[in-house]
N, C-alpha and C. Protein backbone atom coordinates (compact mmCIF):
# COMPACT_ATOMS: atom_id res chain seq x y z
N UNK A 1 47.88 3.88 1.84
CA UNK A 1 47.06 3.50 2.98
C UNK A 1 47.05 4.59 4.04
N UNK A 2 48.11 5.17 4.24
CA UNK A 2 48.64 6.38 5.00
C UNK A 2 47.53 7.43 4.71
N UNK A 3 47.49 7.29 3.36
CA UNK A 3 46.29 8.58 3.24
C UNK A 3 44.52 8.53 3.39
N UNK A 4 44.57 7.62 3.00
CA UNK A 4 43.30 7.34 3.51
C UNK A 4 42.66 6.78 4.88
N UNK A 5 43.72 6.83 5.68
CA UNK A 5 43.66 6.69 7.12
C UNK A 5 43.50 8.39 7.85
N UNK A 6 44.60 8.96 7.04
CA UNK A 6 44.45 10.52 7.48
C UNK A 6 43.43 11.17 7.06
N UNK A 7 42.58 11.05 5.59
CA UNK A 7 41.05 11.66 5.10
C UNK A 7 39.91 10.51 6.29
N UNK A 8 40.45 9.99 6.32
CA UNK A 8 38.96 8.79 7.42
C UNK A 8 39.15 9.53 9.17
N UNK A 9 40.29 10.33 9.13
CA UNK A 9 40.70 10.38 10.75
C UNK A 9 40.29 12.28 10.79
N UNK A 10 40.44 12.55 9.36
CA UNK A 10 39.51 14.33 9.46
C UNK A 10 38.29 14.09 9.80
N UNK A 11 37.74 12.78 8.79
CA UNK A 11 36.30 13.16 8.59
C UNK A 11 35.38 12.92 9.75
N UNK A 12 36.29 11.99 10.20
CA UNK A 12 35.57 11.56 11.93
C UNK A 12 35.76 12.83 12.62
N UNK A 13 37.19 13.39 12.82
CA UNK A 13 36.88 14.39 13.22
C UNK A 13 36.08 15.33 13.41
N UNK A 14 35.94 15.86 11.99
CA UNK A 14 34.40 16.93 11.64
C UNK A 14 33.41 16.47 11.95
N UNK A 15 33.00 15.33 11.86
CA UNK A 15 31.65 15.17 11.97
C UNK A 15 31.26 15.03 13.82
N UNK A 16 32.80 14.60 14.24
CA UNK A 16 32.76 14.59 15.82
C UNK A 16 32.53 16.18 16.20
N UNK A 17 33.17 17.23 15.62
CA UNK A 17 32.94 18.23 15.52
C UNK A 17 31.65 19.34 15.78
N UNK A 18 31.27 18.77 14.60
CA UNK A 18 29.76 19.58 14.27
C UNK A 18 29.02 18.22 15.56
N UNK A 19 29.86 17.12 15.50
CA UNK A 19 27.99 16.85 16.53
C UNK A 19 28.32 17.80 18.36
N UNK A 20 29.04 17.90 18.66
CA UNK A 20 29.33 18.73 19.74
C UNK A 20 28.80 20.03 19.43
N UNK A 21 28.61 20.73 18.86
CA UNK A 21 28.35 21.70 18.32
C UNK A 21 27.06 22.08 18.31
N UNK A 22 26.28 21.05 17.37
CA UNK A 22 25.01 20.83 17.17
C UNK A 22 24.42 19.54 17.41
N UNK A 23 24.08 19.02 18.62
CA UNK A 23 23.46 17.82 19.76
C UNK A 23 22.06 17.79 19.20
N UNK A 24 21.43 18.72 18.61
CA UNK A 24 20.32 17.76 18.58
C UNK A 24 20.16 17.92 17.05
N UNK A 25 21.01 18.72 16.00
CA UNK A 25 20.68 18.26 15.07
C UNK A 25 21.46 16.87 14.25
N UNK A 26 22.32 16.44 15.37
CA UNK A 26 23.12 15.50 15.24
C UNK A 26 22.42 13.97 16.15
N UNK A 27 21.16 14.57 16.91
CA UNK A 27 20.17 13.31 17.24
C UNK A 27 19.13 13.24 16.21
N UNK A 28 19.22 14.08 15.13
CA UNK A 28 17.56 14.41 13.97
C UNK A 28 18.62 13.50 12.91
N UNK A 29 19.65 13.89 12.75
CA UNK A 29 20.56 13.24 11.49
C UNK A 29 21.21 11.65 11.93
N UNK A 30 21.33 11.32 12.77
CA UNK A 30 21.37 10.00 13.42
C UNK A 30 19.55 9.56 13.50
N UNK A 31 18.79 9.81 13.94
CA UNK A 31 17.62 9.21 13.59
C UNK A 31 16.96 9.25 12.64
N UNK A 32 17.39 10.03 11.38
CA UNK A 32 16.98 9.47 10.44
C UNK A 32 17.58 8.48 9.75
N UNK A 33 19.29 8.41 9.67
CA UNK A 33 20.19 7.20 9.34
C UNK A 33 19.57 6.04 9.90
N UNK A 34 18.95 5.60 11.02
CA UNK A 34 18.38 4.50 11.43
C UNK A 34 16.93 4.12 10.84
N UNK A 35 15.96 5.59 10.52
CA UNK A 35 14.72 5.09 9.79
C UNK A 35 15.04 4.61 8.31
N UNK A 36 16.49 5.16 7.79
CA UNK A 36 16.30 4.96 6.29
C UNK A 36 17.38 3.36 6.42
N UNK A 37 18.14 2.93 7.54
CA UNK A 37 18.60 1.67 7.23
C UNK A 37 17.16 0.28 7.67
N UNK A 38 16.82 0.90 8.41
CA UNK A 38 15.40 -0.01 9.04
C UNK A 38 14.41 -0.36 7.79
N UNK A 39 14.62 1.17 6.26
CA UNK A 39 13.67 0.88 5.56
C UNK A 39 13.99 0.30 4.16
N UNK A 40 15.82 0.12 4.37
CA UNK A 40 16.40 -0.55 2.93
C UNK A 40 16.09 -1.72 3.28
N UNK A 41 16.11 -2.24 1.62
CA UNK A 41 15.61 -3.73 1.42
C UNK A 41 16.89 -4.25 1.80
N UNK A 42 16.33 -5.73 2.61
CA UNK A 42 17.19 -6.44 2.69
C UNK A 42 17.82 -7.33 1.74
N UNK A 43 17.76 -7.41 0.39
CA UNK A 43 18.82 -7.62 -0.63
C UNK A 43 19.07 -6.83 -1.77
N UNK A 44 19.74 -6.87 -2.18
CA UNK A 44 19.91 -5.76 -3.86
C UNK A 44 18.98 -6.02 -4.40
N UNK A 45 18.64 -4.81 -4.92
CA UNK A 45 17.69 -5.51 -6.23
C UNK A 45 18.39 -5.59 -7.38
N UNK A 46 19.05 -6.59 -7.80
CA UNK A 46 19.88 -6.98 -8.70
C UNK A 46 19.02 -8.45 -9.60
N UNK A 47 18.97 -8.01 -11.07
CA UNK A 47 18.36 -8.79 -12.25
C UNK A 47 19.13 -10.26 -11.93
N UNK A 48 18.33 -10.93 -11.94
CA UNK A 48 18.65 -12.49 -12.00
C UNK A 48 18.98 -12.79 -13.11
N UNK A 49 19.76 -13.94 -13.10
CA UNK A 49 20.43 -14.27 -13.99
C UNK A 49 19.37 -15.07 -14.86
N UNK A 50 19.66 -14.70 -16.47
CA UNK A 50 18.46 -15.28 -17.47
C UNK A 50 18.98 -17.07 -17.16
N UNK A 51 17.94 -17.72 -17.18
CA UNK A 51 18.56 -19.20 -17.10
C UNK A 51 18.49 -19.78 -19.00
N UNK A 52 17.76 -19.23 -19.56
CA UNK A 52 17.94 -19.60 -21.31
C UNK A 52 16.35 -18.75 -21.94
N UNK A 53 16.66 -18.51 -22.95
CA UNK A 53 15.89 -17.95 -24.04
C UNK A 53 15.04 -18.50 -24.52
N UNK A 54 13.99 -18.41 -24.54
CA UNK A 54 12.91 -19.24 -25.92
C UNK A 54 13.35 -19.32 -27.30
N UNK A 55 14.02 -20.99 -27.78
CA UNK A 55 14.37 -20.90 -28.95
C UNK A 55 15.68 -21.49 -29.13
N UNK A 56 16.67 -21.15 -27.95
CA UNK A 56 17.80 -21.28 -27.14
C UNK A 56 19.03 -20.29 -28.66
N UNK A 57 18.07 -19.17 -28.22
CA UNK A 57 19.06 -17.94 -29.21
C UNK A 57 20.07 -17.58 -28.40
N UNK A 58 20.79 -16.76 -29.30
CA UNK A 58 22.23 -16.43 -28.44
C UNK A 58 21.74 -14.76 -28.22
């Protein structure tokens, strides 16, 4: 758990990093994270479950 607290506490870092760094390409890369969550579907597209077969084959 230790370690993946310390890779989650770099990565914030860096990315806190580069956005100080680079302010507005870190307002172009934050506004697009918001056009592409605004444009995912709101459920999985995950296959429904077959309810039975014609025939009732296995």
């Amino acid at each position: 758990m230790a370690v993946a607290i310390a890779i989650l506490t770099a990565l914030g870092g860096a990315l806190f990093w580069w956005a100080r760094g680079n302010p507005r390409d870190a307002l172009g890369v934050a506004d697009d994270a918001l056009t592409v969550a605004r444009n995912a579907p709101r459920r999985p597209a995950l296959p429904s479950p077959v309810q039975g077969t014609p025939g009732g084959g296995h």
